[in-house]
Each structure stands twice: as C-alpha cells, then as structure tokens.
Protein backbone atom coordinates (compact mmCIF):
# COMPACT_ATOMS: atom_id res chain seq x y z
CA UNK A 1 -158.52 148.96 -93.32
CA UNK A 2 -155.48 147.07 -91.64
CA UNK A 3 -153.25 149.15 -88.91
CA UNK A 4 -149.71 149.58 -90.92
CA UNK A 5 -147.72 147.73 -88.48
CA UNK A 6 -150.05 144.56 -88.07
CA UNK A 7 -150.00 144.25 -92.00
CA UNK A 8 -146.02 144.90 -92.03
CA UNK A 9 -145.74 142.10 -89.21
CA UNK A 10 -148.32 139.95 -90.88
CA UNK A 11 -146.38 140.07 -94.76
CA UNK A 12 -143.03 139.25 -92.40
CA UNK A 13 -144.36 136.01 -91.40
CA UNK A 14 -145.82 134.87 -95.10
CA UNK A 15 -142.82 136.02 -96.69
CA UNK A 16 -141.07 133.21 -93.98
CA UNK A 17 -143.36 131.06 -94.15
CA UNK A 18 -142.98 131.31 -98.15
CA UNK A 19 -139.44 130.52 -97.76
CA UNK A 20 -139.47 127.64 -95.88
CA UNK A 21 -142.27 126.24 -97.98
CA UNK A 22 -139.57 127.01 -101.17
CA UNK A 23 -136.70 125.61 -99.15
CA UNK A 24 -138.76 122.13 -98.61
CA UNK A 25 -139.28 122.37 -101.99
CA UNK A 26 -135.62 122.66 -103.07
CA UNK A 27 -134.78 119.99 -100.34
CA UNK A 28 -137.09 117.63 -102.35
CA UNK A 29 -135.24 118.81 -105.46
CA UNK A 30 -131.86 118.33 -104.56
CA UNK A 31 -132.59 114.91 -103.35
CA UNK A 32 -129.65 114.66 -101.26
CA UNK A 33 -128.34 114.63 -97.60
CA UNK A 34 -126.19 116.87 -97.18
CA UNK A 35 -127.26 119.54 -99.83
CA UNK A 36 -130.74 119.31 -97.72
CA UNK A 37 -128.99 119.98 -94.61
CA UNK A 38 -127.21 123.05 -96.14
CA UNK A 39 -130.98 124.57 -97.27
CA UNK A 40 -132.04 123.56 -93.30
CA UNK A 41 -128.97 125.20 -92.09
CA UNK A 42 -129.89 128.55 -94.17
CA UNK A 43 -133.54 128.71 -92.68
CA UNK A 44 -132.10 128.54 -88.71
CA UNK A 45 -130.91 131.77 -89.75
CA UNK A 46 -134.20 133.29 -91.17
CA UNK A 47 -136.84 132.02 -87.98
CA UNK A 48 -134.67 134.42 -85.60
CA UNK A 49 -134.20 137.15 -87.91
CA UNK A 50 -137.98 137.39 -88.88
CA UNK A 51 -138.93 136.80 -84.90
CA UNK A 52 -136.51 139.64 -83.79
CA UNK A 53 -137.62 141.91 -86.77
CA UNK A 54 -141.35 141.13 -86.25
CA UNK A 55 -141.26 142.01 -82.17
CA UNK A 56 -139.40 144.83 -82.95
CA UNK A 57 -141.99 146.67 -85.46
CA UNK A 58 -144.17 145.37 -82.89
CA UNK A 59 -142.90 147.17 -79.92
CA UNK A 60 -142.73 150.26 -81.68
CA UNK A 61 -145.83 150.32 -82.79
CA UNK A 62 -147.14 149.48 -78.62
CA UNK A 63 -143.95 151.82 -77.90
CA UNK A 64 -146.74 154.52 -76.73
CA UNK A 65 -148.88 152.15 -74.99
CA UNK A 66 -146.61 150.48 -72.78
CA UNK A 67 -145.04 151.38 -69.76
CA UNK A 68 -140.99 150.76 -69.16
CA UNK A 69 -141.42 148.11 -66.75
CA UNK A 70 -144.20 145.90 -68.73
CA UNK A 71 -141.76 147.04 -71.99
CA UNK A 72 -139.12 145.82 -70.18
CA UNK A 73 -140.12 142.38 -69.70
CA UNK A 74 -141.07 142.02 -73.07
CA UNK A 75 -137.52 142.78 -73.90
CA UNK A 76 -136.33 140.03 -71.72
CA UNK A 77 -139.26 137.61 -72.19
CA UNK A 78 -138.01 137.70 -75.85
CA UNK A 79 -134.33 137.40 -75.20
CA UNK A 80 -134.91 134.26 -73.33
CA UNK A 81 -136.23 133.17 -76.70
CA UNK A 82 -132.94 133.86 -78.60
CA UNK A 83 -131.06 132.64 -76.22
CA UNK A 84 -132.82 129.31 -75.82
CA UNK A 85 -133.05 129.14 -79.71
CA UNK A 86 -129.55 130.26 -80.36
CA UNK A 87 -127.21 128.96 -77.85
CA UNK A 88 -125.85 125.32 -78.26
C-alpha cells in the first residue's frame, strides 16, 4: 500500500488545505473586513507550521538515505523559506 510517512505527509497537507477551504468559507460568512482579516491572520500561522512539520517527517523518513552534507542543505534550503515567509 502507501509508505507511512508519504501518507502522514500527504493527510498534513489535506487537513491544510481543508482549513483554508473552511476559513474562506467563514470569511464569506462573517461578511466583514476586519473579522476576514482576523481568519487570514490565523491561517499565516498554519502554512509554516504544516511546511515545517511536513519536511520534518520527511527528512526522517530520507534520514537513512541522505548524506550530512546533501541533509544539510536541505536544512538550509528550507530555512531560507521561513525566513523569506516569516520575516517582515
């Protein structure tokens, strides 16, 4: 069937992608400016926290397969990513 770690990485990413579909939803509810900007605010919270927990299941599962320096610049490859998503 499906390697454990592709289908844990895999349910991550519906289970976001779920939530932002809800929080569109809610936006559309709510009908309002800055009640919509709140639920918008939330999500920039869950895209990082699903991409950080994603890679990391990931590199543990490729833990055996790579070697320090290529597992190395995945580490850094991927904090360039946080720190071009999260700094201001």
């Amino acid at each position: 069937m499906f390697n454990k770690i592709v289908l844990t990485m895999s349910s991550l990413r519906l289970m976001s992608g779920t939530i932002e579909i809800f929080a569109a939803l809610l936006m559309l509810r709510l009908n309002e400016i800055d009640k919509a900007l709140a639920v918008n605010s939330t999500l920039a919270l869950v895209g990082p926290l699903v991409l950080i927990t994603t890679t990391t299941i990931g590199l543990v599962g490729l833990s055996d397969k790579l070697s320090m320096g290529k597992f190395i610049w995945v580490v850094a490859g991927v904090a360039c990513l946080l720190i071009g998503i999260l700094k201001k």
